[in-house]
N, C-alpha and C. Protein backbone atom coordinates (compact mmCIF):
# COMPACT_ATOMS: atom_id res chain seq x y z
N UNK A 1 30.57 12.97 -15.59
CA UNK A 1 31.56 12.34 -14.74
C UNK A 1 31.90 10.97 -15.31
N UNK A 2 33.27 10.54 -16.10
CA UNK A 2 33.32 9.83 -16.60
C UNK A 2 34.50 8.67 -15.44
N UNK A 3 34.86 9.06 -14.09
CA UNK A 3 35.16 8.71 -13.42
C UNK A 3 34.57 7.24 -12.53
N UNK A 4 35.55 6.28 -12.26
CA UNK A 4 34.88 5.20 -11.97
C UNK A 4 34.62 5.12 -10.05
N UNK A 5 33.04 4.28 -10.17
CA UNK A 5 32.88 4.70 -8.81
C UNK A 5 33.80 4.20 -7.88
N UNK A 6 33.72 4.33 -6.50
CA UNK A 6 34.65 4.07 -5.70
C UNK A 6 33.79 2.48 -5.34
N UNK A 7 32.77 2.06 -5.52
CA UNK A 7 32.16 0.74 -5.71
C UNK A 7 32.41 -0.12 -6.72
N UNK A 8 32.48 -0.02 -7.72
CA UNK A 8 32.91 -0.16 -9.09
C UNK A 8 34.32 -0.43 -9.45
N UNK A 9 35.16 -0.71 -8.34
CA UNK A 9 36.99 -0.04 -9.38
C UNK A 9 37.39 -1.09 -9.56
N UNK A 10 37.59 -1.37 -10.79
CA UNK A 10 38.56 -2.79 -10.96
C UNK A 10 37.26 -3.33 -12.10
N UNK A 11 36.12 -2.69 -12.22
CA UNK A 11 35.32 -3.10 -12.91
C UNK A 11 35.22 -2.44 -13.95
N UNK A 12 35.59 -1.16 -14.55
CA UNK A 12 35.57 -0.52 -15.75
C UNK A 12 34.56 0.47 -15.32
N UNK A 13 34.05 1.44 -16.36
CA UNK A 13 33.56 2.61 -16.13
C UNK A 13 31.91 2.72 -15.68
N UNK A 14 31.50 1.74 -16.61
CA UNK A 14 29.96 1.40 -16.82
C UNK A 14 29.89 0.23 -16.35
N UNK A 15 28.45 0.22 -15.80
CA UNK A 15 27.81 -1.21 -15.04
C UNK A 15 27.31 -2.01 -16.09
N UNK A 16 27.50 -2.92 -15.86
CA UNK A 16 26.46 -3.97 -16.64
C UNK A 16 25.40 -4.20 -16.87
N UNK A 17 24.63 -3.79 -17.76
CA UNK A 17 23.12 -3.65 -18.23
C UNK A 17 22.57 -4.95 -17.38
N UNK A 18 21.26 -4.41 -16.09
CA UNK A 18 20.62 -5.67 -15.42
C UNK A 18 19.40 -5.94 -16.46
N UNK A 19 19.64 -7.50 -16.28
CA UNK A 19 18.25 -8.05 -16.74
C UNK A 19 17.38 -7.63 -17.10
N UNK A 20 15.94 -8.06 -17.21
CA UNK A 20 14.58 -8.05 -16.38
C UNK A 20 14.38 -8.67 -15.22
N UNK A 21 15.21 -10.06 -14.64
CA UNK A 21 14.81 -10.74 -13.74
C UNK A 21 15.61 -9.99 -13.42
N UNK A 22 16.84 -9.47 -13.08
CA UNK A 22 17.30 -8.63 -11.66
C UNK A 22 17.49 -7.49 -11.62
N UNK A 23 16.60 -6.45 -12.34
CA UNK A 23 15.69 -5.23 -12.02
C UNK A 23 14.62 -5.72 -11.27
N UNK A 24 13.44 -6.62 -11.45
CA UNK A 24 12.83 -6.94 -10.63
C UNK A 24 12.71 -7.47 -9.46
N UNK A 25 14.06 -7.82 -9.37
CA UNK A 25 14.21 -8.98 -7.72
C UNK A 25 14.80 -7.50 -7.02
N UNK A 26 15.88 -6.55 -7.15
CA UNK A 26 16.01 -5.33 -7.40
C UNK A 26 14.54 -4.32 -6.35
N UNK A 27 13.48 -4.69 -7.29
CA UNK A 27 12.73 -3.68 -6.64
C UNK A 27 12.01 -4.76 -5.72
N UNK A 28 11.92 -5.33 -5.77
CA UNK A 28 11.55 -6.42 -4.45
C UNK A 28 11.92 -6.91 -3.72
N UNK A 29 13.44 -6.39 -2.97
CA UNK A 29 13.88 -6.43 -2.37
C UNK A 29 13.81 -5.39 -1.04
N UNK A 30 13.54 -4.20 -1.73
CA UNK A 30 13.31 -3.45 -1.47
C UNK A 30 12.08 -3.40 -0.86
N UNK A 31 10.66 -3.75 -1.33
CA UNK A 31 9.62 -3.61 -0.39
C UNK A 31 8.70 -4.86 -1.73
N UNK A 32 7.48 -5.56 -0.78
CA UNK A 32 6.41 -6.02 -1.87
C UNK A 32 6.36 -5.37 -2.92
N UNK A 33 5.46 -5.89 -4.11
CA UNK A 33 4.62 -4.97 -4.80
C UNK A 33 3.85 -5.98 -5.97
N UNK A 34 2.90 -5.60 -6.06
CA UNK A 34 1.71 -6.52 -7.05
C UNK A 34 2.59 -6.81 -8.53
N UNK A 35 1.63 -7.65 -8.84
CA UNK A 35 2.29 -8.21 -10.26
C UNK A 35 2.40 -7.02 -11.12
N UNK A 36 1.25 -6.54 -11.39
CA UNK A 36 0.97 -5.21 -12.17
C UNK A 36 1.74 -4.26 -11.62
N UNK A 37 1.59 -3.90 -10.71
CA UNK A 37 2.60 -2.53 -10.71
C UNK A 37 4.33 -2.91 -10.77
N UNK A 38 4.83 -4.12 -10.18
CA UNK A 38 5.98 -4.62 -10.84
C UNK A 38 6.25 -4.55 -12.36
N UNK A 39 5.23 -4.73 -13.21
CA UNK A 39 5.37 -4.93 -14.52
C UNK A 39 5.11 -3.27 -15.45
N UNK A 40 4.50 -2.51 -14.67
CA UNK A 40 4.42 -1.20 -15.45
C UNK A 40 5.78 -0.72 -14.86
N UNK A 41 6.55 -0.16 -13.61
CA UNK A 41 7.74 -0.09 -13.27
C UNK A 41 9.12 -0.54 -14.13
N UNK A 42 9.01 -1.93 -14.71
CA UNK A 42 9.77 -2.20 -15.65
C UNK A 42 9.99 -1.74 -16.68
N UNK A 43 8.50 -1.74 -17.54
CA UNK A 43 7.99 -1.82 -18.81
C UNK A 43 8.04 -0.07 -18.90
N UNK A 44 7.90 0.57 -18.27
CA UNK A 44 8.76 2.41 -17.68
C UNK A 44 10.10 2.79 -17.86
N UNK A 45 10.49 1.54 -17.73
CA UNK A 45 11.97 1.68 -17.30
C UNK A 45 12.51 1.07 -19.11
N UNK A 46 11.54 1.13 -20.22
CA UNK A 46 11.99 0.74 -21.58
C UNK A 46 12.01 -0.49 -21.33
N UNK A 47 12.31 -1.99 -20.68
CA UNK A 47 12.34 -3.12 -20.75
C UNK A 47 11.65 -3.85 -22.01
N UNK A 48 11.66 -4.91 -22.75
CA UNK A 48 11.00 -5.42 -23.61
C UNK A 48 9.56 -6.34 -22.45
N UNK A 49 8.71 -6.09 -23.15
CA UNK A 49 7.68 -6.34 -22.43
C UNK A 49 7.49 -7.95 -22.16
N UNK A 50 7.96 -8.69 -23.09
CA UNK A 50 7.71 -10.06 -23.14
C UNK A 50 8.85 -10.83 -21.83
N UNK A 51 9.99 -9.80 -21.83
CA UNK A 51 11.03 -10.27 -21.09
C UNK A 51 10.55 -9.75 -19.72
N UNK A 52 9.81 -9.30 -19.48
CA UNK A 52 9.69 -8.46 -18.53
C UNK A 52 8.06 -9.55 -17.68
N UNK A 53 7.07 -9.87 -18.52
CA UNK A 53 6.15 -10.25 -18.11
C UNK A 53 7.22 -11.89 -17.78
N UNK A 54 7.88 -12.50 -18.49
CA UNK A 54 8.25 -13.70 -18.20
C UNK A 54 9.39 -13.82 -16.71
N UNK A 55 9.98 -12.68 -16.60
CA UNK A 55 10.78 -12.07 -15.34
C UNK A 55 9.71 -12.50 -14.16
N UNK A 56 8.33 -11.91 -14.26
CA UNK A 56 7.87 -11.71 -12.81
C UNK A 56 7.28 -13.08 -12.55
N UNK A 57 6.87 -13.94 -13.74
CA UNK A 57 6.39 -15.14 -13.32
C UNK A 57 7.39 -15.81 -12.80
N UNK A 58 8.59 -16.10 -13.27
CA UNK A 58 9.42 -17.09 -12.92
C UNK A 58 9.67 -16.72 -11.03
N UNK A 59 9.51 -14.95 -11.10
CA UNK A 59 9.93 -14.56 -9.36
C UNK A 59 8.78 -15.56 -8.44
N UNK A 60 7.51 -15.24 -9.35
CA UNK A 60 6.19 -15.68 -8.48
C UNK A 60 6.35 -17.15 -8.28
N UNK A 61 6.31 -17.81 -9.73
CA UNK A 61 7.00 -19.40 -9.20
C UNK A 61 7.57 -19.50 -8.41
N UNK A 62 8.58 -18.64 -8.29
CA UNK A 62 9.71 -18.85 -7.04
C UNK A 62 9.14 -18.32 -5.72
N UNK A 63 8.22 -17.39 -5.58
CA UNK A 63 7.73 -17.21 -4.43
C UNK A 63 8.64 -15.49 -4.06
N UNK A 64 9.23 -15.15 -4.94
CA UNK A 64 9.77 -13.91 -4.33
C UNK A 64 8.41 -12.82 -4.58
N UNK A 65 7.54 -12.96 -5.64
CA UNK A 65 6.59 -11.86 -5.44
C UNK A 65 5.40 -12.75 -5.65
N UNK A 66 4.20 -12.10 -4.61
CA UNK A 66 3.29 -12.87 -4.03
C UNK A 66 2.09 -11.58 -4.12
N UNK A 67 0.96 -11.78 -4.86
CA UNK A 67 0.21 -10.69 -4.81
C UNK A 67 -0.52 -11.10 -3.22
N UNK A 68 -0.90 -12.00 -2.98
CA UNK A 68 -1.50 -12.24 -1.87
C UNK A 68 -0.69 -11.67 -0.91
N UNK A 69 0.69 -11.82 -0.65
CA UNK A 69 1.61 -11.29 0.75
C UNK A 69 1.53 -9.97 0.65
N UNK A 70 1.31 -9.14 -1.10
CA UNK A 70 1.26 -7.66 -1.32
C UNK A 70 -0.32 -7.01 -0.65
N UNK A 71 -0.95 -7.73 -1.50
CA UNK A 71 -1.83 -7.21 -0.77
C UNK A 71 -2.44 -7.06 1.08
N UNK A 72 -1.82 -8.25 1.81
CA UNK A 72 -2.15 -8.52 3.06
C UNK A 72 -1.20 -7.28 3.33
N UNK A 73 -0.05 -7.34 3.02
CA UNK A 73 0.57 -6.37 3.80
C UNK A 73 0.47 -4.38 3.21
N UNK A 74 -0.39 -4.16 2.87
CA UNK A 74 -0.92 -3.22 2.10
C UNK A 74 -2.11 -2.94 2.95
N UNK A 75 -2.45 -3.97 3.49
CA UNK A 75 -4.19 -3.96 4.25
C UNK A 75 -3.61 -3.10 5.64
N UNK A 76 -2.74 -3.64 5.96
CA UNK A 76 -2.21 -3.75 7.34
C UNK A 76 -1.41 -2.34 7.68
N UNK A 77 -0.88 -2.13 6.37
CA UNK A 77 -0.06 -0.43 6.15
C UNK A 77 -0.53 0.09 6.07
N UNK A 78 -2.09 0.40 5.40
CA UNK A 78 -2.94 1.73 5.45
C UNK A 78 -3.73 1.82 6.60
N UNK A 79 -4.27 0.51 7.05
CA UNK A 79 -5.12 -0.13 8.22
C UNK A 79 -4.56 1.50 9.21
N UNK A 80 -3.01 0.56 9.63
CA UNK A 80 -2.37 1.24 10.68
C UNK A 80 -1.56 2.66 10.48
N UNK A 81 -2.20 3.50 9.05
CA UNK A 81 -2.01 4.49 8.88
C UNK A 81 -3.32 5.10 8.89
N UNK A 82 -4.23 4.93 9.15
CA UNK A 82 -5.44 5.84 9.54
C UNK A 82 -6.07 5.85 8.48
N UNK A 83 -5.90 4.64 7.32
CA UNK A 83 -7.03 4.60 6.64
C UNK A 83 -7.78 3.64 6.21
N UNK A 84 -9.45 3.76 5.78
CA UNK A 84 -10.32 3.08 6.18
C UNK A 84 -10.63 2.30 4.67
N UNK A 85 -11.38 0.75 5.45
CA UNK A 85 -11.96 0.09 4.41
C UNK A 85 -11.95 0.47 2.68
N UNK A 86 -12.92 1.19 2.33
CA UNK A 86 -12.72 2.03 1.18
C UNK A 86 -12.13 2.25 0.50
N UNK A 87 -10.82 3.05 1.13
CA UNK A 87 -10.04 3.61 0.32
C UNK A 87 -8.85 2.38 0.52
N UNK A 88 -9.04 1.32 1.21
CA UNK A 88 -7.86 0.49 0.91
C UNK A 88 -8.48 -0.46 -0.09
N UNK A 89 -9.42 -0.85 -0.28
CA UNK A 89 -9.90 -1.52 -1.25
C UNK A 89 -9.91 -1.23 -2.71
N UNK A 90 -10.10 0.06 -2.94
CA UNK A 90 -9.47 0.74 -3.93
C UNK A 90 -8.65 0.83 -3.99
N UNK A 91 -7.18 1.08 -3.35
CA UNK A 91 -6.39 0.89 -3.59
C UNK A 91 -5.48 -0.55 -4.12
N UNK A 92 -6.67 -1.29 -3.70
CA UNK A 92 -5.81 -2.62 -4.26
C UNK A 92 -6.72 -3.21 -5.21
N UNK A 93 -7.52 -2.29 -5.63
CA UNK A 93 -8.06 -2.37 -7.42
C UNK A 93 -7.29 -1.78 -8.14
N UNK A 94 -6.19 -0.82 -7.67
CA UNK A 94 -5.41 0.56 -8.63
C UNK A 94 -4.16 -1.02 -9.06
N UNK A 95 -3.80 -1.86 -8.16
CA UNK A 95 -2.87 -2.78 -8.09
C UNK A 95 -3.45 -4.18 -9.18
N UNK A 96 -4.02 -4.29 -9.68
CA UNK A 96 -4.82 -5.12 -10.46
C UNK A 96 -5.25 -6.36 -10.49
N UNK A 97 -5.77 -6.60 -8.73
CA UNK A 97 -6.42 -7.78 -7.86
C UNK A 97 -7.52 -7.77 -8.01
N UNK A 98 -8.20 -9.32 -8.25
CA UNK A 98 -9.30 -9.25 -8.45
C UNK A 98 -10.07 -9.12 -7.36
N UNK A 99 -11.62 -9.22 -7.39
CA UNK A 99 -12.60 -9.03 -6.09
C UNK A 99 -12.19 -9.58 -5.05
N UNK A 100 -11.97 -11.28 -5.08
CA UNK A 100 -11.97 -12.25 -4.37
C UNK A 100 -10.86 -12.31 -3.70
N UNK A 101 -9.33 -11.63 -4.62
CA UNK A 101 -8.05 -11.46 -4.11
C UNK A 101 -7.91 -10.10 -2.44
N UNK A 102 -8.62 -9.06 -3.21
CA UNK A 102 -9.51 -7.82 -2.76
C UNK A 102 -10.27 -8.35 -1.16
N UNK A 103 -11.13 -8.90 -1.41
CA UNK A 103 -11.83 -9.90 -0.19
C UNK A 103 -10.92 -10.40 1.02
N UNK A 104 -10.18 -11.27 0.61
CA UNK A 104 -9.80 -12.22 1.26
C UNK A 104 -8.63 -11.58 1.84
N UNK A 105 -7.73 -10.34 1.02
CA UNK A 105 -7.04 -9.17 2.14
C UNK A 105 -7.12 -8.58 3.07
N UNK A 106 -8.75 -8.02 2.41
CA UNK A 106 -9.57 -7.41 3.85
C UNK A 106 -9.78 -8.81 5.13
N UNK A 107 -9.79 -9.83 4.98
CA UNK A 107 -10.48 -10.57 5.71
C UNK A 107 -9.05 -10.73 6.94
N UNK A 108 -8.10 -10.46 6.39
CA UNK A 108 -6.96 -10.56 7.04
C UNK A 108 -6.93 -9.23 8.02
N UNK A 109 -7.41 -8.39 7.78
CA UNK A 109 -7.52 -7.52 8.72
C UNK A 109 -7.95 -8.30 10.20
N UNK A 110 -7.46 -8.15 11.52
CA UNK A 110 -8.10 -8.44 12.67
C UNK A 110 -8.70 -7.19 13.51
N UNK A 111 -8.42 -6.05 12.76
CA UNK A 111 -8.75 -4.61 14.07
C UNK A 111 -10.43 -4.69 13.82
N UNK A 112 -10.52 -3.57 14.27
CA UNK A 112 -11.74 -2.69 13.87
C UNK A 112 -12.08 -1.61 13.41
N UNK A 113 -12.64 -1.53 12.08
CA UNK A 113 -12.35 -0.05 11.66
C UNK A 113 -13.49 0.82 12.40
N UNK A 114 -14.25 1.06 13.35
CA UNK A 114 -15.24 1.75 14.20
C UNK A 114 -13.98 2.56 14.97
N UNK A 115 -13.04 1.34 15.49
CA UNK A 115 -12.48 2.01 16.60
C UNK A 115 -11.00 2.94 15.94
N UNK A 116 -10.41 2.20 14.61
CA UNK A 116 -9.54 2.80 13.99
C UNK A 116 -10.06 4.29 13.66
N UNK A 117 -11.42 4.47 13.44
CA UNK A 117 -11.93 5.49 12.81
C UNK A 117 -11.50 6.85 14.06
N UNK A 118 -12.12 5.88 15.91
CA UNK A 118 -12.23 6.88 16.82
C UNK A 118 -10.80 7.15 17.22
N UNK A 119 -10.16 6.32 16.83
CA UNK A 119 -8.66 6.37 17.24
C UNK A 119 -8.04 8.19 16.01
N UNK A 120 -8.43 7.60 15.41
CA UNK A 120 -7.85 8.77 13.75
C UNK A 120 -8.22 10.19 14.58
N UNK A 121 -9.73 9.99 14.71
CA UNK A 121 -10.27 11.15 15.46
C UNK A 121 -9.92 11.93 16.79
N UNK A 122 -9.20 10.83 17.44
CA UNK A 122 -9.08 11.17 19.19
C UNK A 122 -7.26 11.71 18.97
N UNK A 123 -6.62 11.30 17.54
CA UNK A 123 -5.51 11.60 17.05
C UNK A 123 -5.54 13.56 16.73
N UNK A 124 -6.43 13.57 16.17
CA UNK A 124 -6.99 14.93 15.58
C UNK A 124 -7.41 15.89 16.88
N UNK A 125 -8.34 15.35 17.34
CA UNK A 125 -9.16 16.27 17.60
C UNK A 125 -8.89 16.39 19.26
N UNK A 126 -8.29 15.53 19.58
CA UNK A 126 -7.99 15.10 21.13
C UNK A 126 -8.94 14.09 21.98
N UNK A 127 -8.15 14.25 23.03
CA UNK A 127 -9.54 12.71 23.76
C UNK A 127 -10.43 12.81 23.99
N UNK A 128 -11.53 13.96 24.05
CA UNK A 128 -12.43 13.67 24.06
C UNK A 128 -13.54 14.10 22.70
N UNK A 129 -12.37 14.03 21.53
CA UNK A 129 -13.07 13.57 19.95
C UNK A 129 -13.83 15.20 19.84
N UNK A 130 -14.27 14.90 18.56
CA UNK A 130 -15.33 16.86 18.40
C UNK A 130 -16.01 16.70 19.34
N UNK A 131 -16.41 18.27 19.59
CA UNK A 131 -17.64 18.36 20.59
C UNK A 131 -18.83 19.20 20.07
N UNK A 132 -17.96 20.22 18.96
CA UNK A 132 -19.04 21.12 18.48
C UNK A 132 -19.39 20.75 17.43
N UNK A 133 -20.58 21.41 16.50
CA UNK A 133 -20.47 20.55 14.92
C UNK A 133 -19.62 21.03 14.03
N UNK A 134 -18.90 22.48 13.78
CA UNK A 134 -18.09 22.47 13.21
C UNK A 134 -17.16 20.87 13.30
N UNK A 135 -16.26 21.23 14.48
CA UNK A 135 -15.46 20.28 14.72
C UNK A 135 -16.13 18.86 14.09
N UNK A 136 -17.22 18.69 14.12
CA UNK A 136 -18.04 16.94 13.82
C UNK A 136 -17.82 17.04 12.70
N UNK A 137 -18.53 17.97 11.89
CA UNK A 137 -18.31 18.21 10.17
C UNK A 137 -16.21 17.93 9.66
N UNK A 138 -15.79 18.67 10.50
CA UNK A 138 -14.41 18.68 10.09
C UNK A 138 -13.78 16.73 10.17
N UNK A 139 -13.94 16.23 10.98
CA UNK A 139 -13.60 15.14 11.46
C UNK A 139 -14.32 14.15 10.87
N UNK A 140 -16.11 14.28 10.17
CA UNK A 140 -16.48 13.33 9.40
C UNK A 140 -15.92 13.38 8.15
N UNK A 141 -15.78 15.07 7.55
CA UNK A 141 -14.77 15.42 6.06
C UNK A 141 -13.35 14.22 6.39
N UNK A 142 -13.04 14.18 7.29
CA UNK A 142 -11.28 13.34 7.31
C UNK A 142 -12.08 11.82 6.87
N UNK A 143 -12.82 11.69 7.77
CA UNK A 143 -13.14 10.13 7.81
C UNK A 143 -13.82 10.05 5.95
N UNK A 144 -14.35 10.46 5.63
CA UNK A 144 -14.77 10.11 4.12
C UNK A 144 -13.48 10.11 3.53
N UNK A 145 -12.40 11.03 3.49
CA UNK A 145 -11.19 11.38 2.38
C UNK A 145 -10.72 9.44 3.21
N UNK A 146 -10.50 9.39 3.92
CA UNK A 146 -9.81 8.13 4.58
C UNK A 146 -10.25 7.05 4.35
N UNK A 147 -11.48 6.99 3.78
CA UNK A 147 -12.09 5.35 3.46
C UNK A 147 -12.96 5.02 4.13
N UNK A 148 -13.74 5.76 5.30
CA UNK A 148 -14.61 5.16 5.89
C UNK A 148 -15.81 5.35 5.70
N UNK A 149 -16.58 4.14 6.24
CA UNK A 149 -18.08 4.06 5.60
C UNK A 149 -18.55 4.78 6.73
N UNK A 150 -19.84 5.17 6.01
CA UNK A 150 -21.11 6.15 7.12
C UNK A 150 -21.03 5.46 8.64
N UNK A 151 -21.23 4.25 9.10
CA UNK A 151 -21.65 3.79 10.22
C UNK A 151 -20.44 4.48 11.13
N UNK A 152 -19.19 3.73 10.48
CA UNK A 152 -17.75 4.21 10.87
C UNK A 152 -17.64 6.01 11.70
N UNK A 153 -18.05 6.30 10.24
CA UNK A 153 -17.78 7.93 10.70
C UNK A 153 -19.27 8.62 12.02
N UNK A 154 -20.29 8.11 11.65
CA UNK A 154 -21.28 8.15 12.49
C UNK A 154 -20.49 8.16 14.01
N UNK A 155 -20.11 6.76 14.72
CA UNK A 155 -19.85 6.55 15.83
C UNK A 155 -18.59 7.00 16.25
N UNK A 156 -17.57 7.74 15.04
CA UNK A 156 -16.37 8.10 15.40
C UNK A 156 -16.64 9.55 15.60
N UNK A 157 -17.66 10.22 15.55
CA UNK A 157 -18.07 11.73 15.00
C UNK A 157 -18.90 11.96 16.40
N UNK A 158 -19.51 10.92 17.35
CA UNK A 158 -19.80 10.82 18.59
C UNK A 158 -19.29 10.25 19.36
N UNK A 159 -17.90 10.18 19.13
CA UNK A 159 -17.21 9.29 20.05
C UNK A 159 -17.60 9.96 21.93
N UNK A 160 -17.43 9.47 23.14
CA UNK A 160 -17.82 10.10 24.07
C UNK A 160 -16.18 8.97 24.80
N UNK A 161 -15.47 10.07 24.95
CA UNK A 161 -14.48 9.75 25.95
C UNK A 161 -14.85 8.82 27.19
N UNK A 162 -14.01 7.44 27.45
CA UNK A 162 -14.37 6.24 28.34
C UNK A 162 -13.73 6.96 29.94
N UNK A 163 -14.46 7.07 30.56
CA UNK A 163 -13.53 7.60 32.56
C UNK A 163 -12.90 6.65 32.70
């Protein structure tokens, strides 16, 4: 289709090759995302790598990408998607944060993952959580794939419905 878009008219056929800095402001506009995975996304996309690593600093100087705001809000998206400690912490090792960056995300959490765990469960299994052990076995299997630690799945795996 060598036809010009109906966005485009008055501009010629082809767009104008973007940057590195506005491919990246581009995908960050769109939603967060860590330094590292900003920079493999580019560097994917053929970009010259040097132009591409100097792109995301100048954003970060500027404050448009923030691993700290990525990660807090990453804590808070899996948090409130039913998944646990664990597997969000790993996940923001896959993002290439260090321990302390890692730490101090989690610390931003305010819930509880005991009760996130019975919540996941009372989601599943209904309100008054397993009763048989099949059902316990099935519902501790979710809670491990989800990130949660033993204690977690322990008290979510006996949850006892409140009157």
């Amino acid at each position: 289709m060598d036809e010009i878009d109906a966005g485009s008219a008055g501009r010629g056929k082809r767009r104008r090759e973007q940057t590195p800095l506005q491919r990246a402001l581009g995908l960050l506009v769109r939603r967060e995302h860590s330094r590292k995975e900003l920079g493999r996304k580019l560097k994917a996309r053929g970009l010259d790598a040097e132009a591409v690593d100097a792109a995301i600093s100048k954003l970060a100087d500027e404050g448009w990408q923030d691993d700290t705001r990525f990660a807090e809000g990453l804590v808070r998206n899996r948090a409130g998607g039913g998944y646990g400690p664990l597997h969000i912490r790993a996940e923001l090792g896959t993002h290439g944060l260090d321990n302390a960056a890692i730490e101090a995300a989690m610390a931003t959490f305010e819930g509880d993952w005991a009760e996130n765990a019975r919540e996941l469960v009372c989601r599943r299994f209904g309100p008054e959580g397993p009763q048989e052990l099949a059902q316990r076995r099935k519902a501790a299997d979710l809670l491990m794939r989800r990130g949660f630690d033993g204690s977690c799945i322990r008290s979510a795996t006996r949850y006892e419905a409140e009157d």
